[in-house]
C-alpha atoms as a PDB file:
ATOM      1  CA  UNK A   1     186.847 115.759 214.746  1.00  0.00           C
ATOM      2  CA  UNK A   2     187.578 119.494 213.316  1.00  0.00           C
ATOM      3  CA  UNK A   3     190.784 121.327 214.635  1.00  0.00           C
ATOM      4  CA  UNK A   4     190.884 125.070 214.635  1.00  0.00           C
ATOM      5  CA  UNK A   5     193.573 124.394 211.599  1.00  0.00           C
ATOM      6  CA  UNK A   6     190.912 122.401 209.450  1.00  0.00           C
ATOM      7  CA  UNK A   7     187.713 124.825 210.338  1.00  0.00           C
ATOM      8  CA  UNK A   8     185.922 127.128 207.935  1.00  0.00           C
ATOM      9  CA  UNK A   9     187.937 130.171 207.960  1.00  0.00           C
ATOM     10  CA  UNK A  10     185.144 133.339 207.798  1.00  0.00           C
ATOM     11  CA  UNK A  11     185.256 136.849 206.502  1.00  0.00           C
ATOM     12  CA  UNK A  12     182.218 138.689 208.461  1.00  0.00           C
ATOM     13  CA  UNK A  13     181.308 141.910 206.973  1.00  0.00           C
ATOM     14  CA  UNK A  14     179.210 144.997 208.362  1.00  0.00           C
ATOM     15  CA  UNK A  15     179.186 148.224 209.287  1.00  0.00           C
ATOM     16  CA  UNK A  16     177.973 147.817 212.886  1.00  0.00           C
ATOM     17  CA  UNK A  17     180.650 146.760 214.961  1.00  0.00           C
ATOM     18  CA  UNK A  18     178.049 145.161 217.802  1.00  0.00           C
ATOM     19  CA  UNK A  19     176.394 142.840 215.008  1.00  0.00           C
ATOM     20  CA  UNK A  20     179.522 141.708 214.083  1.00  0.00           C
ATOM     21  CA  UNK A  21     180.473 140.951 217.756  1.00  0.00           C
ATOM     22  CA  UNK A  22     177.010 138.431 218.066  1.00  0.00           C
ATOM     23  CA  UNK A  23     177.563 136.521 215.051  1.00  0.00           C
ATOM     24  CA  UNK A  24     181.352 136.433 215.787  1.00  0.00           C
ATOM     25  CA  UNK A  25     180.090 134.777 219.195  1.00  0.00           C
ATOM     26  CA  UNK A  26     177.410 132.621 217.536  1.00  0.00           C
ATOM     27  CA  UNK A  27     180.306 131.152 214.758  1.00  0.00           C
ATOM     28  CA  UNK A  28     183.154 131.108 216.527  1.00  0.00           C
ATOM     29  CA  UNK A  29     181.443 129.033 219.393  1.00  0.00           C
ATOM     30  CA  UNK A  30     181.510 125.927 216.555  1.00  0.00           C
ATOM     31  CA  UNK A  31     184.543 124.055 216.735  1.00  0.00           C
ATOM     32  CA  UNK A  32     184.726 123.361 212.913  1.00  0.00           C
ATOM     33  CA  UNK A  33     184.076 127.391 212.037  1.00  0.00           C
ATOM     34  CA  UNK A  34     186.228 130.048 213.187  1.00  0.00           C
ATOM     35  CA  UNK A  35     186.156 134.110 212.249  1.00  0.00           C
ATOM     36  CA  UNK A  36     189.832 135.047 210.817  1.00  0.00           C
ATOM     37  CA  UNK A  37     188.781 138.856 209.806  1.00  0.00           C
ATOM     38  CA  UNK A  38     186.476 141.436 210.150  1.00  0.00           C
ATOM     39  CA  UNK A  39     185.171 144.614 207.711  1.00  0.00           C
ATOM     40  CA  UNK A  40     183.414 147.383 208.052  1.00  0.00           C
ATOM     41  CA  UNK A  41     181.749 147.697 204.373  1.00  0.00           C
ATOM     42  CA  UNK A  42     182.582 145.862 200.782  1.00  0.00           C
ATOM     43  CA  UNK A  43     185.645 147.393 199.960  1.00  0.00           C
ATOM     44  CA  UNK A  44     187.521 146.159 202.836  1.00  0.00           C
ATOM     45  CA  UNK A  45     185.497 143.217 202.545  1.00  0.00           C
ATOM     46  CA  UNK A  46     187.410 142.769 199.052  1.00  0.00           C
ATOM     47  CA  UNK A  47     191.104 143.578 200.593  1.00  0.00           C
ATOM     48  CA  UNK A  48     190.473 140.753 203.271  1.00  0.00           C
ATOM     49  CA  UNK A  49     189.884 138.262 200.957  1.00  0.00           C
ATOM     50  CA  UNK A  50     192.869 139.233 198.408  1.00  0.00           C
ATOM     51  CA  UNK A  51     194.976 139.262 201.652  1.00  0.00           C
ATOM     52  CA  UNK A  52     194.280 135.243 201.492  1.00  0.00           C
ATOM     53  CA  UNK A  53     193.009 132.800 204.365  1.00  0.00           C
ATOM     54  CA  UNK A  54     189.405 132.980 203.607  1.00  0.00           C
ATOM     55  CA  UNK A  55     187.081 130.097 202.696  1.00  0.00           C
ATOM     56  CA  UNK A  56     183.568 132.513 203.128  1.00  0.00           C
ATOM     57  CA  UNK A  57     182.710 135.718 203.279  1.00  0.00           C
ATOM     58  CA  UNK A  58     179.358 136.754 205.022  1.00  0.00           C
ATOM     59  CA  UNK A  59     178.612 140.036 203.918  1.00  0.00           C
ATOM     60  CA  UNK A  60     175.656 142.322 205.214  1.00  0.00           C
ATOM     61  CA  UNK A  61     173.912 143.298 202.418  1.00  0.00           C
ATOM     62  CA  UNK A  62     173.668 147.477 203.263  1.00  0.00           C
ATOM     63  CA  UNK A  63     177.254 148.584 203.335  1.00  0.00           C
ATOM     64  CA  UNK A  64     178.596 152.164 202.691  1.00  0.00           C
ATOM     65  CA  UNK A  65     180.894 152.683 200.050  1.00  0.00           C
ATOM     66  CA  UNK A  66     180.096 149.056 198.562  1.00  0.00           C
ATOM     67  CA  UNK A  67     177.384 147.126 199.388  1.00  0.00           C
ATOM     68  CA  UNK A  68     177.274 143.395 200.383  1.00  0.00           C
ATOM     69  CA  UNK A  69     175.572 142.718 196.791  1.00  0.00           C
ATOM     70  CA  UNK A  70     178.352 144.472 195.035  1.00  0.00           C
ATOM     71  CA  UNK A  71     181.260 142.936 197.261  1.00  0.00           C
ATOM     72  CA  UNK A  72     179.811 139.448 196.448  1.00  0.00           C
ATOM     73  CA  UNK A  73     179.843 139.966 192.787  1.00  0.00           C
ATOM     74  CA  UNK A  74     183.462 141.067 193.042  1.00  0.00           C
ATOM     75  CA  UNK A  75     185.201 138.342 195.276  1.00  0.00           C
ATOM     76  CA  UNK A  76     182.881 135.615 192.988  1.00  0.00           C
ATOM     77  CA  UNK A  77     185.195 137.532 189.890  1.00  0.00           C
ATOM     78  CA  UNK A  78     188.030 137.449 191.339  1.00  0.00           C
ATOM     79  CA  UNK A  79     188.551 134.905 194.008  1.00  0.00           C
ATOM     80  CA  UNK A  80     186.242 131.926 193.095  1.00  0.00           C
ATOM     81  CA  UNK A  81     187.518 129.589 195.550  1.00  0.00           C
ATOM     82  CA  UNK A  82     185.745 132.198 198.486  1.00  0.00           C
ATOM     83  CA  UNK A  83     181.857 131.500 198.487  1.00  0.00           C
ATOM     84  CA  UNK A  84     179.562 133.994 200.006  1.00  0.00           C
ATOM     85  CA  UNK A  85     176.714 134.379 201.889  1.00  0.00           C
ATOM     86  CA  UNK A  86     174.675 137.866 202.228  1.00  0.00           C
ATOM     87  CA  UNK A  87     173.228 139.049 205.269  1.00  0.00           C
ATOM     88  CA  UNK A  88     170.116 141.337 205.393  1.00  0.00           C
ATOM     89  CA  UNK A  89     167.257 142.453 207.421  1.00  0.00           C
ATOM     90  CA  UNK A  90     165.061 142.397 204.188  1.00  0.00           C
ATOM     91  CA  UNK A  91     162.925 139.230 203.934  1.00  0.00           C
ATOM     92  CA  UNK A  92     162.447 140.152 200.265  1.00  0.00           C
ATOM     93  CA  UNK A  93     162.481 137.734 197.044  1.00  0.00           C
ATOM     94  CA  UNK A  94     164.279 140.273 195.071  1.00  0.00           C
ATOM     95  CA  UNK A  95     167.238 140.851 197.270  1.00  0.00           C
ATOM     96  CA  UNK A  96     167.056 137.058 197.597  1.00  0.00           C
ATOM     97  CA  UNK A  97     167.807 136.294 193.713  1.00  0.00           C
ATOM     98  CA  UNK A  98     170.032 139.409 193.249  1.00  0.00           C
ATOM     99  CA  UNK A  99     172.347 137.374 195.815  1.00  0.00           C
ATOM    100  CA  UNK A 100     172.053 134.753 193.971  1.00  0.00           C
ATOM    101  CA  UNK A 101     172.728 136.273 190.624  1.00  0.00           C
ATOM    102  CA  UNK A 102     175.831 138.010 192.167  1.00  0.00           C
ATOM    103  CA  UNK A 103     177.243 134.339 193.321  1.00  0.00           C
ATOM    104  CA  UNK A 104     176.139 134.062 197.204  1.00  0.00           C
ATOM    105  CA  UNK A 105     175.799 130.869 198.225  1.00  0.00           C
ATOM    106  CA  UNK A 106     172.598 132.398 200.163  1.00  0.00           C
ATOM    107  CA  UNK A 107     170.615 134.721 201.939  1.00  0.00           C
ATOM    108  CA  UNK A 108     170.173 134.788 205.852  1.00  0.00           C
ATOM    109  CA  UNK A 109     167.627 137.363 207.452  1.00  0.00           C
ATOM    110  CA  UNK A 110     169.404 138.918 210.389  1.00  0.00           C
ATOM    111  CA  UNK A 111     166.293 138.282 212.405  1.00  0.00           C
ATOM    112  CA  UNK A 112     166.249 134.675 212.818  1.00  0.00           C
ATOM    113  CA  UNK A 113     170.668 135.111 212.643  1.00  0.00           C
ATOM    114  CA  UNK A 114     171.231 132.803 215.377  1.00  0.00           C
ATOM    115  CA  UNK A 115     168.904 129.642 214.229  1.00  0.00           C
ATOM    116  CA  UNK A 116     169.838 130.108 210.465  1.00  0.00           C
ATOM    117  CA  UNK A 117     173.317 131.351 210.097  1.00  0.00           C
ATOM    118  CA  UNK A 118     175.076 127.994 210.975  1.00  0.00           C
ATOM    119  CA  UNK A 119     173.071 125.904 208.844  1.00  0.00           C
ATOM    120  CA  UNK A 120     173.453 128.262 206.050  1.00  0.00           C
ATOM    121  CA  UNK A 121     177.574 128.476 206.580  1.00  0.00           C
ATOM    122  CA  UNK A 122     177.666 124.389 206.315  1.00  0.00           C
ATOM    123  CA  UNK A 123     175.090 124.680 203.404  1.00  0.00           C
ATOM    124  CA  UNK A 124     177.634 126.661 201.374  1.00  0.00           C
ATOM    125  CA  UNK A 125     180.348 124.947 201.911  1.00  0.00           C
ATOM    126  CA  UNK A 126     178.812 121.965 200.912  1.00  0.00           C
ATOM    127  CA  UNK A 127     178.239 123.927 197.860  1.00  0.00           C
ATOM    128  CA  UNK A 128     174.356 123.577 198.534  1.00  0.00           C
ATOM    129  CA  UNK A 129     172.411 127.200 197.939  1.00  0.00           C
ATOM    130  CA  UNK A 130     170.756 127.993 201.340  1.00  0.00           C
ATOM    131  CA  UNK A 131     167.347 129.546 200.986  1.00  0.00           C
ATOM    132  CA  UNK A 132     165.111 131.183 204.098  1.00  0.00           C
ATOM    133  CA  UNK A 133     161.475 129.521 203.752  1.00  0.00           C
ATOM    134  CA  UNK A 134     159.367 132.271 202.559  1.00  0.00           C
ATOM    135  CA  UNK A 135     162.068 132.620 199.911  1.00  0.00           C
ATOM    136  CA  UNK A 136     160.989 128.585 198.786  1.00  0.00           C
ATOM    137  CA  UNK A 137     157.457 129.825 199.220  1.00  0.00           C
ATOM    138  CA  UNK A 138     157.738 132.214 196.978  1.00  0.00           C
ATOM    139  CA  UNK A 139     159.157 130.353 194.490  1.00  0.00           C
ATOM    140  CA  UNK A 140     156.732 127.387 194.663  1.00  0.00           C
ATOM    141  CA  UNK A 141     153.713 130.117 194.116  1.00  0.00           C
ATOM    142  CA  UNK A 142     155.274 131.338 191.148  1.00  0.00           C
ATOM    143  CA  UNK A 143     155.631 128.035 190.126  1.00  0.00           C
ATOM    144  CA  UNK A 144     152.037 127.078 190.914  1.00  0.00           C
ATOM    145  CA  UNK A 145     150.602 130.435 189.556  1.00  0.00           C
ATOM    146  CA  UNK A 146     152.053 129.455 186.320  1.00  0.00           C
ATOM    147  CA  UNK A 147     151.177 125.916 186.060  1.00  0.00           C
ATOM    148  CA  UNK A 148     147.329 127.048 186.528  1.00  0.00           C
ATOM    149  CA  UNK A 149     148.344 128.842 183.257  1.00  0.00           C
ATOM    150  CA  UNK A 150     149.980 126.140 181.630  1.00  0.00           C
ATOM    151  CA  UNK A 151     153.729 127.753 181.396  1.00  0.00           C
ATOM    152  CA  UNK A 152     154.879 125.056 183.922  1.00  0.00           C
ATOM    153  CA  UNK A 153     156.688 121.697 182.667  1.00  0.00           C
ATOM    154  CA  UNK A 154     155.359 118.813 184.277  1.00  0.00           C
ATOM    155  CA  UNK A 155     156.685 117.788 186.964  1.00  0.00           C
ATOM    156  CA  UNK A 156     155.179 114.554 187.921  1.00  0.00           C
ATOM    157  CA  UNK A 157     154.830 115.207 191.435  1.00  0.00           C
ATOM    158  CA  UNK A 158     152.802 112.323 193.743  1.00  0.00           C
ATOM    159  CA  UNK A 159     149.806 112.894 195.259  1.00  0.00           C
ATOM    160  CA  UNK A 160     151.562 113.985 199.087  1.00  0.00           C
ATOM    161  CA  UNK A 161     153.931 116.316 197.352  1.00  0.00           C
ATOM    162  CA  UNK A 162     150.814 118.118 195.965  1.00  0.00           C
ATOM    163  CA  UNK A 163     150.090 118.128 199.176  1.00  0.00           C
ATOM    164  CA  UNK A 164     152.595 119.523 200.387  1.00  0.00           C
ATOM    165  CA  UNK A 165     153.274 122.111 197.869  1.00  0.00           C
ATOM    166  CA  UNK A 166     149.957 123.370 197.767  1.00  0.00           C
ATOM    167  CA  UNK A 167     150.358 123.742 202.013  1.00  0.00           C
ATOM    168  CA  UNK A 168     154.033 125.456 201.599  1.00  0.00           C
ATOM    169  CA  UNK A 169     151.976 127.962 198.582  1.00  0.00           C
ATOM    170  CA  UNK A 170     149.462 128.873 202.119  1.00  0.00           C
ATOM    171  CA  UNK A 171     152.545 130.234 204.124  1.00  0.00           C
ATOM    172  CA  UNK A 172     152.212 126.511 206.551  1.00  0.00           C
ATOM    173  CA  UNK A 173     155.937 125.665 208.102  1.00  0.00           C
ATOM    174  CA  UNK A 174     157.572 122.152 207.726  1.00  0.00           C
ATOM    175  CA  UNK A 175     156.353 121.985 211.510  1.00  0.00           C
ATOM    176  CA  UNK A 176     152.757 123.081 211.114  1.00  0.00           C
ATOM    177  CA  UNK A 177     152.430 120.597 207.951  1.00  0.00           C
ATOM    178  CA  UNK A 178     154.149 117.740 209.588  1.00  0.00           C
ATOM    179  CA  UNK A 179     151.662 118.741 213.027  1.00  0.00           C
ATOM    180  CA  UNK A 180     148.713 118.860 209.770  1.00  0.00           C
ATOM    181  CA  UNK A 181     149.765 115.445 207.489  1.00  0.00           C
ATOM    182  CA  UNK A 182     150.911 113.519 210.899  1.00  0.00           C
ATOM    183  CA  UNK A 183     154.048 113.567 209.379  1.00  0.00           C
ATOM    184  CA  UNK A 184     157.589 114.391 210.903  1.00  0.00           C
ATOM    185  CA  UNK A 185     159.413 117.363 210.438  1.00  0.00           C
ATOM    186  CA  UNK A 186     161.851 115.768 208.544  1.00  0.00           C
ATOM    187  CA  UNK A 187     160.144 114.001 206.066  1.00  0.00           C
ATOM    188  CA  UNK A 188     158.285 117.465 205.325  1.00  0.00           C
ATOM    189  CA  UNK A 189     162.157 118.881 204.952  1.00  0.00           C
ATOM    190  CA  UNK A 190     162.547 115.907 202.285  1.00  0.00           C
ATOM    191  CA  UNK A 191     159.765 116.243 200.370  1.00  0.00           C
ATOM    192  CA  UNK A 192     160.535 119.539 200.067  1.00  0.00           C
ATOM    193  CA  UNK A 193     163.740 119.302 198.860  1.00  0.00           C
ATOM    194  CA  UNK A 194     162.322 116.321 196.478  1.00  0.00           C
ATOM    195  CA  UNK A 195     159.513 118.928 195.088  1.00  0.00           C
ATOM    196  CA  UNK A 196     162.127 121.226 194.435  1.00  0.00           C
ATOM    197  CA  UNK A 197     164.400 119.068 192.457  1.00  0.00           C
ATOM    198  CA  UNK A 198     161.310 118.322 190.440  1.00  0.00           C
ATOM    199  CA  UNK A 199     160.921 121.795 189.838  1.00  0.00           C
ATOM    200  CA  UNK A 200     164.571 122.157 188.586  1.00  0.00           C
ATOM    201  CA  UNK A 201     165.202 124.183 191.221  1.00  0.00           C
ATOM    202  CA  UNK A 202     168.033 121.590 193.243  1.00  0.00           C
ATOM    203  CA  UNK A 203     171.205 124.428 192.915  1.00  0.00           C
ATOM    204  CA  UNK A 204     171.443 127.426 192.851  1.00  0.00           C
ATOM    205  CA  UNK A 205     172.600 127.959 189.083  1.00  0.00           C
ATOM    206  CA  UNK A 206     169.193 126.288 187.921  1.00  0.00           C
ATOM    207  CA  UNK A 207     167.329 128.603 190.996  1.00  0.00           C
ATOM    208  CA  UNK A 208     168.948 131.516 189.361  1.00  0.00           C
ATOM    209  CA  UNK A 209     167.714 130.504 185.780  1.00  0.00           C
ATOM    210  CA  UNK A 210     164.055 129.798 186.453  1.00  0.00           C
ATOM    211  CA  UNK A 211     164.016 133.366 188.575  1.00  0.00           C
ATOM    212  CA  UNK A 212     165.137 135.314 185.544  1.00  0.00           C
ATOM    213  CA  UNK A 213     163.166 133.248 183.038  1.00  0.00           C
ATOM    214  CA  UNK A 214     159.792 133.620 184.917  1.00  0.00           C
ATOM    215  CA  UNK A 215     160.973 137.687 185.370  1.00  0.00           C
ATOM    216  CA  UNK A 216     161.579 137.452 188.763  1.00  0.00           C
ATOM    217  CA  UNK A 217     164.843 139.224 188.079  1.00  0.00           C
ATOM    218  CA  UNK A 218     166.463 140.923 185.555  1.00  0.00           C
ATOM    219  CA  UNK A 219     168.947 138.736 183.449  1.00  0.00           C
END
């Protein structure tokens, strides 16, 4: 049972007062999370956490004077112990692995806020990197694309994991390919995370790796 003395103690960062008021609803409804500061843009973003009494920052990514991407890079420098998750309206792979890069713990599209942004909180504090599904997608056509060209290890994955990676590569959800394989939802969600592991691509250091070595980002 989580006391409001043992719960996740949140920084939640961004420039629009009302979107901080629905995701200060949406976490602070969770008995084991509770919202301890606000900010209005990166800098003040970095003074909350200095000011101490932060275990994660969730910082939207467009900011004025410093931007979510910039803040996270900081308070990973300087206060390790405070992990980070950036918040964007961008479904985009690059803004994904330039989170990454700068030491978030994960991306959450605003859009789907209020299904993702718990599980994502619990995901970083568990220290595990939470990705949005196009963003594993994405990754798992790269990785395809270059194991048609040979560039891909091998990865000794058994026959229903090719068939569910090939089915993820199409855009299909964990629902829609459970619904297609007469499968459950969560045995998709474990496969998943076993094809990924396969791939090298368990945390978020090695995720970070394989996007710079296959030029998905700069390094």
């Amino acid at each position: 049972m989580h006391t409001r003395e043992s719960a996740t103690r949140i920084l939640l960062a961004d420039d629009h007062a009302l979107v901080r008021r629905g995701l200060r609803l949406i976490l602070d409804a969770e008995p084991d999370l509770t919202v301890v500061a606000e900010a209005a843009d990166g800098a003040e973003a970095i003074d909350a956490c200095a000011a101490g009494g932060v275990d994660l920052a969730i910082l939207d990514i467009a900011m004025p004077r410093m931007t979510g991407l910039q803040a996270a890079r900081e308070i990973s420098r300087r206060f390790p112990s405070v992990r980070t998750l950036i918040l964007s309206m961008y479904d985009n792979e690059q803004y994904l692995f330039e989170a990454l890069k700068a030491g978030a713990s994960g991306y959450v599209l605003k859009s789907v806020a209020d299904r993702d942004l718990l599980n994502a909180v619990r995901s970083a504090m568990r220290d595990e990197p939470f990705l949005y599904p196009a963003a594993v997608t994405a990754l798992i056509r790269e990785y395809l694309a270059r194991d048609r060209d040979g560039e891909a290890p091998d990865s000794v994955l058994t026959p229903r994991e090719e068939e569910i990676i090939k089915l993820v590569a199409e855009g299909y959800s964990s629902k829609r390919i459970a619904e297609t394989l007469t499968i459950s939802v969560k045995t998709v969600d474990r496969h998943r995370a076993n094809i990924l592991g396969k791939l090298g691509m368990r945390d978020r250091l090695e995720l970070t790796k394989y996007a710079i070595r296959v030029g998905l980002v700069e390094p």
